[in-house]
Protein backbone atom coordinates (compact mmCIF):
# COMPACT_ATOMS: atom_id res chain seq x y z
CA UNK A 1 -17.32 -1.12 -111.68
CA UNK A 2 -15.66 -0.72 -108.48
CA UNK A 3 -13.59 -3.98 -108.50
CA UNK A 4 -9.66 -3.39 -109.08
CA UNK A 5 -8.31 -5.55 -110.90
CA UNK A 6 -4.40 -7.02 -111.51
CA UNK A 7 -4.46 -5.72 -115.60
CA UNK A 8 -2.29 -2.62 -114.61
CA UNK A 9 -0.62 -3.40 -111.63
CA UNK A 10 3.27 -3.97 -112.05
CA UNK A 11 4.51 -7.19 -111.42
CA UNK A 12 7.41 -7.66 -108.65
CA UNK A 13 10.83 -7.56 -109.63
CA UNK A 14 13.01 -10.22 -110.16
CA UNK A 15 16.20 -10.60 -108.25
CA UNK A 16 19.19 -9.98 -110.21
CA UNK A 17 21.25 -13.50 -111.17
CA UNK A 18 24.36 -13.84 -109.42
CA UNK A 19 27.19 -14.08 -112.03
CA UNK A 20 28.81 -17.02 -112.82
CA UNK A 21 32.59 -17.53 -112.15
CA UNK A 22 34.85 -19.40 -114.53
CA UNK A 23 38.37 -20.94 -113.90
CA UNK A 24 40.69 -20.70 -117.31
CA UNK A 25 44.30 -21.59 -117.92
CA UNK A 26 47.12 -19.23 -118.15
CA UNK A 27 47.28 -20.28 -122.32
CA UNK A 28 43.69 -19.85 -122.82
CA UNK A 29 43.70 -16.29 -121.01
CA UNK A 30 46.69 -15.40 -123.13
CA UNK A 31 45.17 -16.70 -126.28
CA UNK A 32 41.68 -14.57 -125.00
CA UNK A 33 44.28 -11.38 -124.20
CA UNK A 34 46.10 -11.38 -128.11
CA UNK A 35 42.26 -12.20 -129.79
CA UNK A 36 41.08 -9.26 -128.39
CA UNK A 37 44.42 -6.85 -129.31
CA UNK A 38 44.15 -8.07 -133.08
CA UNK A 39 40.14 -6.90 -132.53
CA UNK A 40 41.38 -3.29 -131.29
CA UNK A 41 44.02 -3.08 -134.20
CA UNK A 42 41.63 -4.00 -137.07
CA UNK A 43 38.89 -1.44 -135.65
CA UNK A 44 41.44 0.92 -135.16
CA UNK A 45 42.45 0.18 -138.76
CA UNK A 46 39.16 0.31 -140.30
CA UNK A 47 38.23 3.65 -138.47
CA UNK A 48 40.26 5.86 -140.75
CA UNK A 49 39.34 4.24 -143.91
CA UNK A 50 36.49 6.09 -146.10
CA UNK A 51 33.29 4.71 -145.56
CA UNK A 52 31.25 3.10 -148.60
CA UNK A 53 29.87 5.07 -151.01
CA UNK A 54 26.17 4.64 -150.89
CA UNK A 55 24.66 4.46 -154.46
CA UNK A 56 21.71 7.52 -154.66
């Protein structure tokens, strides 16, 4: 009963994974930019509406 055994020992960490760079086009950063404006306007729009009326 005396053996120790690897059940509840924690296992190592793992090294973080370096990010990943990524070279895009002026137009495709621009198209990226306005996507994620109309995003902010229609969540901005749809936080003052009511919310749904839940049926009891």
């Amino acid at each position: 009963m005396s053996e120790t055994t690897d059940q509840f020992k924690r296992k190592p960490r793992r090294k973080p994974e370096r990010g990943r760079r990524l070279t895009v086009s002026a137009e495709q950063k621009a198209a990226y930019e306005a996507l994620l404006r109309e995003k902010e306007q229609r969540e901005a729009y749809t936080k003052h509406l009511p919310a749904d009326a839940k049926p009891r």
